[in-house]
PDB file of N, CA and C in Angstrom:
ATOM      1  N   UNK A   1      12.616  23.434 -14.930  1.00  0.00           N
ATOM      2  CA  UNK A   1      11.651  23.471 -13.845  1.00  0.00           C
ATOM      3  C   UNK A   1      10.796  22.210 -13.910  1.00  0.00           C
ATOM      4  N   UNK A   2      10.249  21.473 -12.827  1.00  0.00           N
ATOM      5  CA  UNK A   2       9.612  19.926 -12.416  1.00  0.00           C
ATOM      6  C   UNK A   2       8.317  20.820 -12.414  1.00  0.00           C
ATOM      7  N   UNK A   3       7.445  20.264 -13.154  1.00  0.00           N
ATOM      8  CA  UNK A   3       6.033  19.992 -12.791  1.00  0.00           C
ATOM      9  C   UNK A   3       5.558  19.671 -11.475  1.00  0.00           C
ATOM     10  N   UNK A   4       5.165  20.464 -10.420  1.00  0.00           N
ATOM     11  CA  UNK A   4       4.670  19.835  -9.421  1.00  0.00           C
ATOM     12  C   UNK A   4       3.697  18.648  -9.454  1.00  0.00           C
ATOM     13  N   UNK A   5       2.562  18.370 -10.214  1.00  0.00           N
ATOM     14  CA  UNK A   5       1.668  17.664 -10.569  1.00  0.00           C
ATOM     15  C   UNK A   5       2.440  16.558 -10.600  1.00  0.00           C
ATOM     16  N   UNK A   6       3.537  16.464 -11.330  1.00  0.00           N
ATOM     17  CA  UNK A   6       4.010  14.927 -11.583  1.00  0.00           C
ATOM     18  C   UNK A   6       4.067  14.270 -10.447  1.00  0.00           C
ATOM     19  N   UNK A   7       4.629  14.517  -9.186  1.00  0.00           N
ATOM     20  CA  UNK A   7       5.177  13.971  -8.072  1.00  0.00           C
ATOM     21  C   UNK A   7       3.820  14.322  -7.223  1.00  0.00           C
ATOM     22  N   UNK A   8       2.720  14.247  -7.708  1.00  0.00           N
ATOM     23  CA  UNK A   8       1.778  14.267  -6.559  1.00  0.00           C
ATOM     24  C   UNK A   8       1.192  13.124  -6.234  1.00  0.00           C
ATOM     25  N   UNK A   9       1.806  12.011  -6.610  1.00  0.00           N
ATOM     26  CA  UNK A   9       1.232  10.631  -5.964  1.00  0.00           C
ATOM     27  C   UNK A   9       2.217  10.292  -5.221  1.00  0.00           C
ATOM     28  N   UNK A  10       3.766  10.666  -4.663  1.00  0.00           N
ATOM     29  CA  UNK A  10       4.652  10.508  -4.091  1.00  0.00           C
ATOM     30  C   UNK A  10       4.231  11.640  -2.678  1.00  0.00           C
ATOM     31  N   UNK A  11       3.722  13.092  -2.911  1.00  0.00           N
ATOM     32  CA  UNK A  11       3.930  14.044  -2.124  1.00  0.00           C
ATOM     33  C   UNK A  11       2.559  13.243  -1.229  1.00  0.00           C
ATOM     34  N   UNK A  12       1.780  12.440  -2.032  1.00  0.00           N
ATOM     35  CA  UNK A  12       0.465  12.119  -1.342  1.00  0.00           C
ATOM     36  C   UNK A  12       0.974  10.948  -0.439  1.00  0.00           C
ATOM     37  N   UNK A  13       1.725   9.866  -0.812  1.00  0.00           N
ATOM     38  CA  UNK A  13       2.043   9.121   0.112  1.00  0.00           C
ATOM     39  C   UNK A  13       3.239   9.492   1.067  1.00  0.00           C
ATOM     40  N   UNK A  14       4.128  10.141   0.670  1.00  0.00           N
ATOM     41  CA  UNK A  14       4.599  11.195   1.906  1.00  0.00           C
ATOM     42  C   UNK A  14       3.981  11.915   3.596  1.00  0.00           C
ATOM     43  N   UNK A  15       2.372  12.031   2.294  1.00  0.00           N
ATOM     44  CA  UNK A  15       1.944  12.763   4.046  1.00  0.00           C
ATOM     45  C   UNK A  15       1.338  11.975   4.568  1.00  0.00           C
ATOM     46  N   UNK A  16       0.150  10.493   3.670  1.00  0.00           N
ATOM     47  CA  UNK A  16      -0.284   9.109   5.248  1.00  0.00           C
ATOM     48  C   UNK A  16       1.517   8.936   5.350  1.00  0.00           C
ATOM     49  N   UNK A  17       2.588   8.404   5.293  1.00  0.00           N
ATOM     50  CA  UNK A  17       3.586   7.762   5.960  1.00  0.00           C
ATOM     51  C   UNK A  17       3.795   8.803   7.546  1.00  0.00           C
ATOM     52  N   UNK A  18       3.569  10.037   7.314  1.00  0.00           N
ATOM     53  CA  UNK A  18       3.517  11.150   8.137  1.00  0.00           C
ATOM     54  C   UNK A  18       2.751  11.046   9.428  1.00  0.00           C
ATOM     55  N   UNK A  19       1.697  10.535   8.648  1.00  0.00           N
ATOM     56  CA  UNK A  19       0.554  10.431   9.940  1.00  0.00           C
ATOM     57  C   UNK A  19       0.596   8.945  10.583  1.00  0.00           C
ATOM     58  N   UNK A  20       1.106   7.942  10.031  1.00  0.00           N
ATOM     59  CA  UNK A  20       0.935   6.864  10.725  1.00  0.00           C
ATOM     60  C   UNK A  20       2.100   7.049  12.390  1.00  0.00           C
ATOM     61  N   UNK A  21       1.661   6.465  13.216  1.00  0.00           N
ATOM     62  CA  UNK A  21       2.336   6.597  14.596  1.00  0.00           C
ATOM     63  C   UNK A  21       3.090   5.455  14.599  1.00  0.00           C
ATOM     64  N   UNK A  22       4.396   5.500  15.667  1.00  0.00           N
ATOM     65  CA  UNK A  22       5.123   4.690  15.813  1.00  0.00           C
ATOM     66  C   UNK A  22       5.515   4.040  17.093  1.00  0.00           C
ATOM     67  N   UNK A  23       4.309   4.285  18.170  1.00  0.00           N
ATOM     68  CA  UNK A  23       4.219   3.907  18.945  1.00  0.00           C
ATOM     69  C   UNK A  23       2.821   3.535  19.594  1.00  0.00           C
ATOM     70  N   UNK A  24       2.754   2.380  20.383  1.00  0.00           N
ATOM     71  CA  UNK A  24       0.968   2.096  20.681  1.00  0.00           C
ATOM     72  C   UNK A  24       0.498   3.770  21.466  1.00  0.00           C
ATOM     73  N   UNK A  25       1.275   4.063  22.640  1.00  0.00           N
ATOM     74  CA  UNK A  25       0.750   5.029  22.726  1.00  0.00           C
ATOM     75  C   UNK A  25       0.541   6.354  22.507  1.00  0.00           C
ATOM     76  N   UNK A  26       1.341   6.554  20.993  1.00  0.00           N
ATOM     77  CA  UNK A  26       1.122   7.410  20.047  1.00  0.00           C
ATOM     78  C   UNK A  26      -0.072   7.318  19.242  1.00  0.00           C
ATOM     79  N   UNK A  27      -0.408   5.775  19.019  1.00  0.00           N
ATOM     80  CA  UNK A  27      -1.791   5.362  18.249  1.00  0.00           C
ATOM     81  C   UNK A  27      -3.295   5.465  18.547  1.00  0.00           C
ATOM     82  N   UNK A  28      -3.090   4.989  20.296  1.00  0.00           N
ATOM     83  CA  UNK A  28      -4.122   5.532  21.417  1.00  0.00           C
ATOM     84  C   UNK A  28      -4.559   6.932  21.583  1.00  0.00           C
ATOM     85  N   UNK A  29      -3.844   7.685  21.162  1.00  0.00           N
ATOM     86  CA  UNK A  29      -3.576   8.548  21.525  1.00  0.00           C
ATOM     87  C   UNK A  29      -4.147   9.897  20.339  1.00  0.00           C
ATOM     88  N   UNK A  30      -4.507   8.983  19.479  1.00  0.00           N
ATOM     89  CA  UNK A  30      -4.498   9.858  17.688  1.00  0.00           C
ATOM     90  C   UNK A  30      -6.267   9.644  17.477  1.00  0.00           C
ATOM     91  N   UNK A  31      -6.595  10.724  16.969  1.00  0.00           N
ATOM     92  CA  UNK A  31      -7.913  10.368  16.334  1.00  0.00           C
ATOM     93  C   UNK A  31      -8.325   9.254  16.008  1.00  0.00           C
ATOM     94  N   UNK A  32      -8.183   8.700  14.920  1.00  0.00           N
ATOM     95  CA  UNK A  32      -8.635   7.685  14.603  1.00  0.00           C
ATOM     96  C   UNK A  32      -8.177   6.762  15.577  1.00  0.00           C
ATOM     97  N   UNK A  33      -8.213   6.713  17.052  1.00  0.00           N
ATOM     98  CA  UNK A  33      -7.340   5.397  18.210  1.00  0.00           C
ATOM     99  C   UNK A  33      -8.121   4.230  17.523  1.00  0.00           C
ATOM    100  N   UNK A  34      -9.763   4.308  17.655  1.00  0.00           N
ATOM    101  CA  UNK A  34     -10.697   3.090  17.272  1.00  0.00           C
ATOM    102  C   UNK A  34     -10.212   2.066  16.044  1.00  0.00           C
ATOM    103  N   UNK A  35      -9.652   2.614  15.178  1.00  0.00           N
ATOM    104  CA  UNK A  35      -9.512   2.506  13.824  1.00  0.00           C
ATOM    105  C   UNK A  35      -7.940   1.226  14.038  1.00  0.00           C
ATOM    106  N   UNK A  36      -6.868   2.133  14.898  1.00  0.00           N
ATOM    107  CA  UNK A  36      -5.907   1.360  14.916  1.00  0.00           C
ATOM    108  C   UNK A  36      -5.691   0.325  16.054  1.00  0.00           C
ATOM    109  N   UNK A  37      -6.993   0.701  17.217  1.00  0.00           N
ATOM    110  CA  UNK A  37      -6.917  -0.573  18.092  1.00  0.00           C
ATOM    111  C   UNK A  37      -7.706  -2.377  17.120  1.00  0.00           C
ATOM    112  N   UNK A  38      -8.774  -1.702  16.439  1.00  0.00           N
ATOM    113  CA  UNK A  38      -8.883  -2.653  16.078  1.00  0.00           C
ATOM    114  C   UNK A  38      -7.646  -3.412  15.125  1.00  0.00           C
ATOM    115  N   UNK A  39      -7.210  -2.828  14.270  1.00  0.00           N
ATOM    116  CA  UNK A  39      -6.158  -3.225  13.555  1.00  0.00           C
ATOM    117  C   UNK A  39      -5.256  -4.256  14.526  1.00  0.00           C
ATOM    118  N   UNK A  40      -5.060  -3.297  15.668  1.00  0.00           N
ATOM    119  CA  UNK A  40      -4.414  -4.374  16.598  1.00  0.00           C
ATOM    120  C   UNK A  40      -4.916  -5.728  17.040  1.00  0.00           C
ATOM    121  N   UNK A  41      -6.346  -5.543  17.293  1.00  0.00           N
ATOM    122  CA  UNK A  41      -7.061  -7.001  17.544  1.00  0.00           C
ATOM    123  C   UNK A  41      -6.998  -8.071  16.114  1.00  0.00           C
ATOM    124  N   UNK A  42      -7.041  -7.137  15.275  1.00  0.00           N
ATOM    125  CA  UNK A  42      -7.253  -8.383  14.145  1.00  0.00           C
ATOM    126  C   UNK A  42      -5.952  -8.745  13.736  1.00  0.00           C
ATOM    127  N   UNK A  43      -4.912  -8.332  14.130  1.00  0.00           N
ATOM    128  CA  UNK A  43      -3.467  -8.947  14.242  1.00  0.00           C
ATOM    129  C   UNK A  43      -3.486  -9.967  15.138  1.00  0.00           C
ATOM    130  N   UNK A  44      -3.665  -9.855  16.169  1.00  0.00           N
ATOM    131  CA  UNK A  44      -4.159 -10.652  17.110  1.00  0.00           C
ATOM    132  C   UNK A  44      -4.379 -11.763  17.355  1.00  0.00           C
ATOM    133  N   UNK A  45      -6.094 -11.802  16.684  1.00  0.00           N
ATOM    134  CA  UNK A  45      -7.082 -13.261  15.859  1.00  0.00           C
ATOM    135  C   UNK A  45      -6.327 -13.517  15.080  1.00  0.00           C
ATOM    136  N   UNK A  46      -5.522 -12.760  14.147  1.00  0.00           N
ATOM    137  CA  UNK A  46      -4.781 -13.723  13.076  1.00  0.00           C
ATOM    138  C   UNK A  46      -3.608 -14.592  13.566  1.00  0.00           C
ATOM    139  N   UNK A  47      -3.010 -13.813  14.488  1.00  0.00           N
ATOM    140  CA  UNK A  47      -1.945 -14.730  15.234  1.00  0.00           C
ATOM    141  C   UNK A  47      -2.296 -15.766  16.050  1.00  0.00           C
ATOM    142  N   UNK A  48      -3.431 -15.386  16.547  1.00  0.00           N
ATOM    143  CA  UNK A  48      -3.798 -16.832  17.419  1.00  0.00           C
ATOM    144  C   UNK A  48      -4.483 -17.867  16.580  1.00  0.00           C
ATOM    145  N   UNK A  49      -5.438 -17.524  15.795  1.00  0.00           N
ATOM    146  CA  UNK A  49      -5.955 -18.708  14.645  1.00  0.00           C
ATOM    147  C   UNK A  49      -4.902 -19.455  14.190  1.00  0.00           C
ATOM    148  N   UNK A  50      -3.846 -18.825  13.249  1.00  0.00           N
ATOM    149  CA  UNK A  50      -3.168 -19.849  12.741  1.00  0.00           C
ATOM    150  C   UNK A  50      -1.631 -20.240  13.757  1.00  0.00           C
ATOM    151  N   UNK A  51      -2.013 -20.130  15.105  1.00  0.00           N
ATOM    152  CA  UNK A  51      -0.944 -20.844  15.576  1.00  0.00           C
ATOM    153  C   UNK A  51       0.387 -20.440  16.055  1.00  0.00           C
ATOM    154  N   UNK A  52       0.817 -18.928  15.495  1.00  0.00           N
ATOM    155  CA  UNK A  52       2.102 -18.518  15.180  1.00  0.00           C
ATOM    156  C   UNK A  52       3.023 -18.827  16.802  1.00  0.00           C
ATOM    157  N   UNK A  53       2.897 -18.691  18.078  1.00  0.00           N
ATOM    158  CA  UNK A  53       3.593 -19.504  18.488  1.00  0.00           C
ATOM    159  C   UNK A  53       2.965 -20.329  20.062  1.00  0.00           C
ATOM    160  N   UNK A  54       3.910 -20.845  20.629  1.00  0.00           N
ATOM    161  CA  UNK A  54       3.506 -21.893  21.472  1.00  0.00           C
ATOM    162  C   UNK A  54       3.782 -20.948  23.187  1.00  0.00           C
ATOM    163  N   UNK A  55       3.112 -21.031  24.056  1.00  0.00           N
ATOM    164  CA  UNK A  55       3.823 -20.460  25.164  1.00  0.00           C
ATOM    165  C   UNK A  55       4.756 -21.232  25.916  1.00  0.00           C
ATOM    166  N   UNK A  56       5.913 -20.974  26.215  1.00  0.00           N
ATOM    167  CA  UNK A  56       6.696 -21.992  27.008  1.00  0.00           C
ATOM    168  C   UNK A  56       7.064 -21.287  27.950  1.00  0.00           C
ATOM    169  N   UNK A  57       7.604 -22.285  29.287  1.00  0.00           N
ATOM    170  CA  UNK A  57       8.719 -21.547  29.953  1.00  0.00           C
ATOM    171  C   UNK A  57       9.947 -20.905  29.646  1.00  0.00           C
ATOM    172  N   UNK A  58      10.132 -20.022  29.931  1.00  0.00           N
ATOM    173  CA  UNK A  58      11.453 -19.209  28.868  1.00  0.00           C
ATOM    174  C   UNK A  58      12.588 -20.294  29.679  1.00  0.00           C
ATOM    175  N   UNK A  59      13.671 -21.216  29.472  1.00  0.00           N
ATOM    176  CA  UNK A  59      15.233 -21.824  29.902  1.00  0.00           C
ATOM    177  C   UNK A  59      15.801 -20.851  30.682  1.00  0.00           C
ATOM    178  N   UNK A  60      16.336 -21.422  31.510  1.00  0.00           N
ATOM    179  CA  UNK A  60      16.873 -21.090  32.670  1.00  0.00           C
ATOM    180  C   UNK A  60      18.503 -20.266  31.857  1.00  0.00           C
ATOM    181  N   UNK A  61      18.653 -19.115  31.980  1.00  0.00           N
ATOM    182  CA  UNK A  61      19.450 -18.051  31.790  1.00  0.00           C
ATOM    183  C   UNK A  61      19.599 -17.261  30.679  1.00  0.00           C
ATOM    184  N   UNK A  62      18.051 -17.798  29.866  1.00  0.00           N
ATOM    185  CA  UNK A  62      17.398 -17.226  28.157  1.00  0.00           C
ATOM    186  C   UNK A  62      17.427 -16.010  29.008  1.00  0.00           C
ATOM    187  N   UNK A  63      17.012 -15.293  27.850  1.00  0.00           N
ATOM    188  CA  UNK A  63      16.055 -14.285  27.600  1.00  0.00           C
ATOM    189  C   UNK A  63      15.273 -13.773  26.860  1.00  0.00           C
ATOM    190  N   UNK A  64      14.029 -12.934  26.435  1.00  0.00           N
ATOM    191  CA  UNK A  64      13.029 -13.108  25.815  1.00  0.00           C
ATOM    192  C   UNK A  64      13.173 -12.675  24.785  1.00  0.00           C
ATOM    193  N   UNK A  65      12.538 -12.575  23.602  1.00  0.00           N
ATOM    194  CA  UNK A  65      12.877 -11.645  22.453  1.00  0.00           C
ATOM    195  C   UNK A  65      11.653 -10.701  22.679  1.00  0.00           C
ATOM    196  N   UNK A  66      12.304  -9.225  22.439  1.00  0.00           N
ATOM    197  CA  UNK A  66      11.205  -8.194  22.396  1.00  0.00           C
ATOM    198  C   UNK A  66       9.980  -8.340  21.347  1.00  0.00           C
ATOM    199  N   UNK A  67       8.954  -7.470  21.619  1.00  0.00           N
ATOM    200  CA  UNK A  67       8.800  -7.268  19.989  1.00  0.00           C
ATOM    201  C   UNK A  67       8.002  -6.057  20.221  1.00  0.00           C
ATOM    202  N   UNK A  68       7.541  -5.666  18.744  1.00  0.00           N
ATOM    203  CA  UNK A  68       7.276  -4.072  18.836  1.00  0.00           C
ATOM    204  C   UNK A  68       6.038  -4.197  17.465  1.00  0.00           C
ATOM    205  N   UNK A  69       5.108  -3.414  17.823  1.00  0.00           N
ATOM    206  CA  UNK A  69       3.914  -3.442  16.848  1.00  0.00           C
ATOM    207  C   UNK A  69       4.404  -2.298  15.704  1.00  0.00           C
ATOM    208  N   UNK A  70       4.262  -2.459  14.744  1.00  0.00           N
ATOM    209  CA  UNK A  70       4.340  -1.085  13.689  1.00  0.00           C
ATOM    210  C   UNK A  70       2.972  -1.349  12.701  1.00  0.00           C
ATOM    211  N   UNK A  71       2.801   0.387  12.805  1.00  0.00           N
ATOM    212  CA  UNK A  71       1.552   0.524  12.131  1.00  0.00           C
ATOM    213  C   UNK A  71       2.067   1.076  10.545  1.00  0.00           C
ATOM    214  N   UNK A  72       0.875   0.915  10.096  1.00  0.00           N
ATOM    215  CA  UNK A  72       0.871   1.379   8.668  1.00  0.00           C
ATOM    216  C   UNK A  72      -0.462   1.655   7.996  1.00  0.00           C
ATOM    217  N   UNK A  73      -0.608   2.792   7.433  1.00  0.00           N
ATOM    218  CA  UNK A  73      -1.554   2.961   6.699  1.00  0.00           C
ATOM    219  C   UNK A  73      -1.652   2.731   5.009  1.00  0.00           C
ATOM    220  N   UNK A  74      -2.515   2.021   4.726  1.00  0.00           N
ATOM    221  CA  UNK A  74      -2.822   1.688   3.355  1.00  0.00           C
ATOM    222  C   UNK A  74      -3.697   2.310   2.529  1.00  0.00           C
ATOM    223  N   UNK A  75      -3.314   2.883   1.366  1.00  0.00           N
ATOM    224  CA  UNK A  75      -3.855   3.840   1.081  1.00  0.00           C
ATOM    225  C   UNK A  75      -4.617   3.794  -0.802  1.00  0.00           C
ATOM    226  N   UNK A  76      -5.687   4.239  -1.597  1.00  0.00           N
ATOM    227  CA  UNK A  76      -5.655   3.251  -2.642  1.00  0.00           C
ATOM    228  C   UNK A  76      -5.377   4.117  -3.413  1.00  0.00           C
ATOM    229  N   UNK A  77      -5.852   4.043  -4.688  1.00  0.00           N
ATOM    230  CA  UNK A  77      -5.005   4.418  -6.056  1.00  0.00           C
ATOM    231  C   UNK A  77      -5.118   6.536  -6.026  1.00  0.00           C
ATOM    232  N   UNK A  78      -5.914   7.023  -5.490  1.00  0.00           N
ATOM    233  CA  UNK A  78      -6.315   7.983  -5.055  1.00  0.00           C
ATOM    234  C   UNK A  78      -6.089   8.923  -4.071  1.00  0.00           C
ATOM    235  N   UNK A  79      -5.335   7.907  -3.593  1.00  0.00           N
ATOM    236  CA  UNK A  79      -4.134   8.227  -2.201  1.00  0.00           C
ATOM    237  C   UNK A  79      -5.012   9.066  -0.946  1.00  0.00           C
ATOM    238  N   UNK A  80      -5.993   8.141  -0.787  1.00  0.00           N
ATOM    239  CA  UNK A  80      -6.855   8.472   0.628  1.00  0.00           C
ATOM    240  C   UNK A  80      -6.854   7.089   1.597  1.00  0.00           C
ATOM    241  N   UNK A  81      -6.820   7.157   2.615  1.00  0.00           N
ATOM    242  CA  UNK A  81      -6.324   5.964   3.530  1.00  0.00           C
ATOM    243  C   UNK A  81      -7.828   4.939   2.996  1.00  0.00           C
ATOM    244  N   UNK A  82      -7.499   3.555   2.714  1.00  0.00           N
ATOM    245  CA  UNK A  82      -8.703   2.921   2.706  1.00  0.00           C
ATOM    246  C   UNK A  82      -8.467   1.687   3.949  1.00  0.00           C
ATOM    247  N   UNK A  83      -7.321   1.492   4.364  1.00  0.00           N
ATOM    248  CA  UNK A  83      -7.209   0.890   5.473  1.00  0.00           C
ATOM    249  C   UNK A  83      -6.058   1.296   6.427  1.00  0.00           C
ATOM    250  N   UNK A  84      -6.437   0.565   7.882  1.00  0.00           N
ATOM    251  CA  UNK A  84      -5.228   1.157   8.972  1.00  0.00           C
ATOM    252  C   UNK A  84      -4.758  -0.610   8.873  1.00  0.00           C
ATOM    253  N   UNK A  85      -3.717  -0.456   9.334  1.00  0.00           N
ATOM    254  CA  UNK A  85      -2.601  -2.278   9.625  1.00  0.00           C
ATOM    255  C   UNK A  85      -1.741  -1.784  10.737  1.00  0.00           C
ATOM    256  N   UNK A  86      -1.888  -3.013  11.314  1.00  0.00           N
ATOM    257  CA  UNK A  86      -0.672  -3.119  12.505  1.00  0.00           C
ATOM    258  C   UNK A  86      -0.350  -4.514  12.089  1.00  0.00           C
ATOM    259  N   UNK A  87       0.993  -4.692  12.666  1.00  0.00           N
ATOM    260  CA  UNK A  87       1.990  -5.838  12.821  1.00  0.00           C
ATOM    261  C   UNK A  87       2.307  -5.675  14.144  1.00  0.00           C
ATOM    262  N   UNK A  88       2.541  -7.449  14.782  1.00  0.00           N
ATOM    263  CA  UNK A  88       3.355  -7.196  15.866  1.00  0.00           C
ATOM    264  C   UNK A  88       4.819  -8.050  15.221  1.00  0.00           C
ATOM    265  N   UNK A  89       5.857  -7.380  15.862  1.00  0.00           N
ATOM    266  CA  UNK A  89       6.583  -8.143  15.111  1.00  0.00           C
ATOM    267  C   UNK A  89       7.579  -8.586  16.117  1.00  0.00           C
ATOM    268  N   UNK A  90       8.654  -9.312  15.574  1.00  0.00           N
ATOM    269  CA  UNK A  90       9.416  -9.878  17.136  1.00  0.00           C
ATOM    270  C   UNK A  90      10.702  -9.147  16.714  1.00  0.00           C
ATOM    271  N   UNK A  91      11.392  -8.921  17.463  1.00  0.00           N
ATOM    272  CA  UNK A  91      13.033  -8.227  17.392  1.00  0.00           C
ATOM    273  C   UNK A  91      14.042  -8.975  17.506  1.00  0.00           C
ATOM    274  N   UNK A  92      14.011  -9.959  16.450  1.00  0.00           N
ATOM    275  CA  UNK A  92      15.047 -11.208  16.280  1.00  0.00           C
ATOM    276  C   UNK A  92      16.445 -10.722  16.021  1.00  0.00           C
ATOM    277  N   UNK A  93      16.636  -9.577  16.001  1.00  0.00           N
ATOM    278  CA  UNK A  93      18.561  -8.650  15.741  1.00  0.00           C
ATOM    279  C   UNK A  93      18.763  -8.970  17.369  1.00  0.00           C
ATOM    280  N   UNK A  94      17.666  -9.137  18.411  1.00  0.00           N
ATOM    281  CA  UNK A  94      18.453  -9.954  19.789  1.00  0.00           C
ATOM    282  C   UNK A  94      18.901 -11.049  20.246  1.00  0.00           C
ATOM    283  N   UNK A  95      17.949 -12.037  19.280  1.00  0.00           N
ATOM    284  CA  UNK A  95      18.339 -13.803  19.262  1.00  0.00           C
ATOM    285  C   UNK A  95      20.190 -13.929  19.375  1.00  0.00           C
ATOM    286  N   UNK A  96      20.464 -14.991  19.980  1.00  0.00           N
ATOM    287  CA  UNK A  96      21.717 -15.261  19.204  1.00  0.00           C
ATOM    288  C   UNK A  96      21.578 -16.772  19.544  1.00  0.00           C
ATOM    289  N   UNK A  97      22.583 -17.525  18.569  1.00  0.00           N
ATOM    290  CA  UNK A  97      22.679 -18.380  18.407  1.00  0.00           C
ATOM    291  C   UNK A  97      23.238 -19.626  19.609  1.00  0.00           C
ATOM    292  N   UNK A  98      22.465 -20.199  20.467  1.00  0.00           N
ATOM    293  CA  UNK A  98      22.516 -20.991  21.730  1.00  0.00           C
ATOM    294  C   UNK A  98      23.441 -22.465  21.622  1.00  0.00           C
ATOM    295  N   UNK A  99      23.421 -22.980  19.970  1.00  0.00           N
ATOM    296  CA  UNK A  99      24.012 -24.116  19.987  1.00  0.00           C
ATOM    297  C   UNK A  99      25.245 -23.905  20.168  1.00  0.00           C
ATOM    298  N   UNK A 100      25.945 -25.178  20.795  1.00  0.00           N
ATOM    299  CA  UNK A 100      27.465 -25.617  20.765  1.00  0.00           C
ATOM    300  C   UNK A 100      27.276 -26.062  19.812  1.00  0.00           C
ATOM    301  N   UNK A 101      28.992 -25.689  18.943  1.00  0.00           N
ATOM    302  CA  UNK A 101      29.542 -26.620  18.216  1.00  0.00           C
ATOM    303  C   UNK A 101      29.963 -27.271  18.886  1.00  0.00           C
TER     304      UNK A 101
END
């Protein structure tokens, strides 16, 4: 027989992975919304401060790459949320490769 106790820092991060949402308007939508919109803004400022990309005209018969925010909650040694995170991230499994050999 397993000790329940042992696996209670696993059963604890089990249930934030539970609660984090996987969609913006799953996130809007959740108690804490305040908590994870900001998360979203300070993804944001961080992306625009350092630059991450340029706006262009998309080439004539491109197309765009998606992208999709994922949240995550961070949680500390005690396993109580001490922060919310979002990412936006881009969906580069659509890129393909444009050069001629």
């Amino acid at each position: 027989m397993y000790d329940p106790a042992r696996y209670g820092e696993w059963t604890t991060i089990a249930d934030i992975e539970s609660k984090e949402p996987t969609t913006v308007a799953e996130a809007v939508a959740r108690q804490g919304k305040e908590k994870w919109l900001n998360a979203m803004n300070d993804e944001m400022d961080s992306l625009h401060a350092n630059d991450v990309w340029d706006l262009v005209e998309l080439p004539k018969g491109h197309r765009e790459i998606g992208s999709k925010w994922v949240f995550k909650l961070k949680a500390n040694a005690e396993g109580t949320v001490e922060r919310y995170k979002a990412r936006l991230v881009a969906q580069g499994s659509s890129q393909k490769n444009w050069r001629r050999l």
